[in-house]
Protein backbone atom coordinates (compact mmCIF):
# COMPACT_ATOMS: atom_id res chain seq x y z
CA UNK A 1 6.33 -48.37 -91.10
CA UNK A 2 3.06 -48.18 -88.97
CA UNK A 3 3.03 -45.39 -86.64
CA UNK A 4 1.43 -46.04 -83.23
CA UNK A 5 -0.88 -43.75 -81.73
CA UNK A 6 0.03 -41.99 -78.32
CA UNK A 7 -1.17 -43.94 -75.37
CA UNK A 8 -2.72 -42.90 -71.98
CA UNK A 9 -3.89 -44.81 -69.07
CA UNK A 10 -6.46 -43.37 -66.95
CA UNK A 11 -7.61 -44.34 -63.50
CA UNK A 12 -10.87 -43.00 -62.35
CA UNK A 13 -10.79 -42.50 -58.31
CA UNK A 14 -13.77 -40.46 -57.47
CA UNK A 15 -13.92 -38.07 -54.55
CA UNK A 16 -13.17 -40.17 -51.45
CA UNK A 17 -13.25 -43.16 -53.30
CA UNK A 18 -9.34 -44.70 -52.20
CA UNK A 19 -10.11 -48.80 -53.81
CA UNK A 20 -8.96 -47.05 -57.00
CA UNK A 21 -5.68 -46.95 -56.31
CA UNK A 22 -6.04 -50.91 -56.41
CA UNK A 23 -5.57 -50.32 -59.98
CA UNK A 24 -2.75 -48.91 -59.75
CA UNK A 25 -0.51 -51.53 -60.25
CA UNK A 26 -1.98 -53.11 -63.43
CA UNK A 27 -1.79 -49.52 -65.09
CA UNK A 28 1.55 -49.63 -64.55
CA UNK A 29 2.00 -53.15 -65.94
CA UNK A 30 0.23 -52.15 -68.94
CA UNK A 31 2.22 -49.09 -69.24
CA UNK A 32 5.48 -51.13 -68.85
CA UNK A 33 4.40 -53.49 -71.83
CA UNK A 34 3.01 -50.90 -74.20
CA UNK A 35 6.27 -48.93 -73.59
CA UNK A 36 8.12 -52.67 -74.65
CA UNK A 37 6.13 -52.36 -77.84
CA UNK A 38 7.32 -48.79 -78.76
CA UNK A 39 4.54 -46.81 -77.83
CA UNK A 40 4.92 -43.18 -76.06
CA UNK A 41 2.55 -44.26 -72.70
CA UNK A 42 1.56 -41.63 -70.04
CA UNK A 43 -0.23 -42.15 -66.92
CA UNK A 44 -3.18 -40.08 -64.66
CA UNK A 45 -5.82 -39.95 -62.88
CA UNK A 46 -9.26 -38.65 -63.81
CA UNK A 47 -8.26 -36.74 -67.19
CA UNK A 48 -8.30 -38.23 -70.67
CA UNK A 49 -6.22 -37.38 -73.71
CA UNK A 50 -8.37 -36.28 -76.72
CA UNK A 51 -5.45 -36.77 -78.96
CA UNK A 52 -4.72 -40.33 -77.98
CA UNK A 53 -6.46 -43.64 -77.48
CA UNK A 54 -7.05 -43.78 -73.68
CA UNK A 55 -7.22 -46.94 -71.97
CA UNK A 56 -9.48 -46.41 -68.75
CA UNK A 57 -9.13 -48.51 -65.37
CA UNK A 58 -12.83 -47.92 -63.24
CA UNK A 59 -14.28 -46.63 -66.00
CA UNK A 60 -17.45 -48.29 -64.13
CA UNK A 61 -17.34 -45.80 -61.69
CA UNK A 62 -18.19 -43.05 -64.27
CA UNK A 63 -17.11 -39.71 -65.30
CA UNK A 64 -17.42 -35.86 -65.12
């Protein structure tokens, strides 16, 4: 049996910055179906997982 890989969402919102929370709701709906498929999900905002494959809403709007 394949074994999936943890999965993390991550929405950027810099300092100030409150449009990111527009992605809010298509996290979760991503979360929702990759939770469907089996896969152990988790949600936050401004940290990646370094022992999962991070999916990043705003990513555009850059990083630390």
């Amino acid at each position: 049996m394949n074994s999936v890989p943890d999965i993390h969402i991550c929405i950027q919102q810099p300092p100030g910055y409150v449009h990111s929370l527009g992605l809010l709701d298509q996290a979760r709906y991503y979360r929702y179906q990759l939770r469907r498929l089996g896969a152990q999900v988790s949600v936050s905002k401004n940290r990646l997982r370094h022992d999962g494959v991070n999916f990043i809403f705003g990513a555009h709007l850059g990083f630390d």
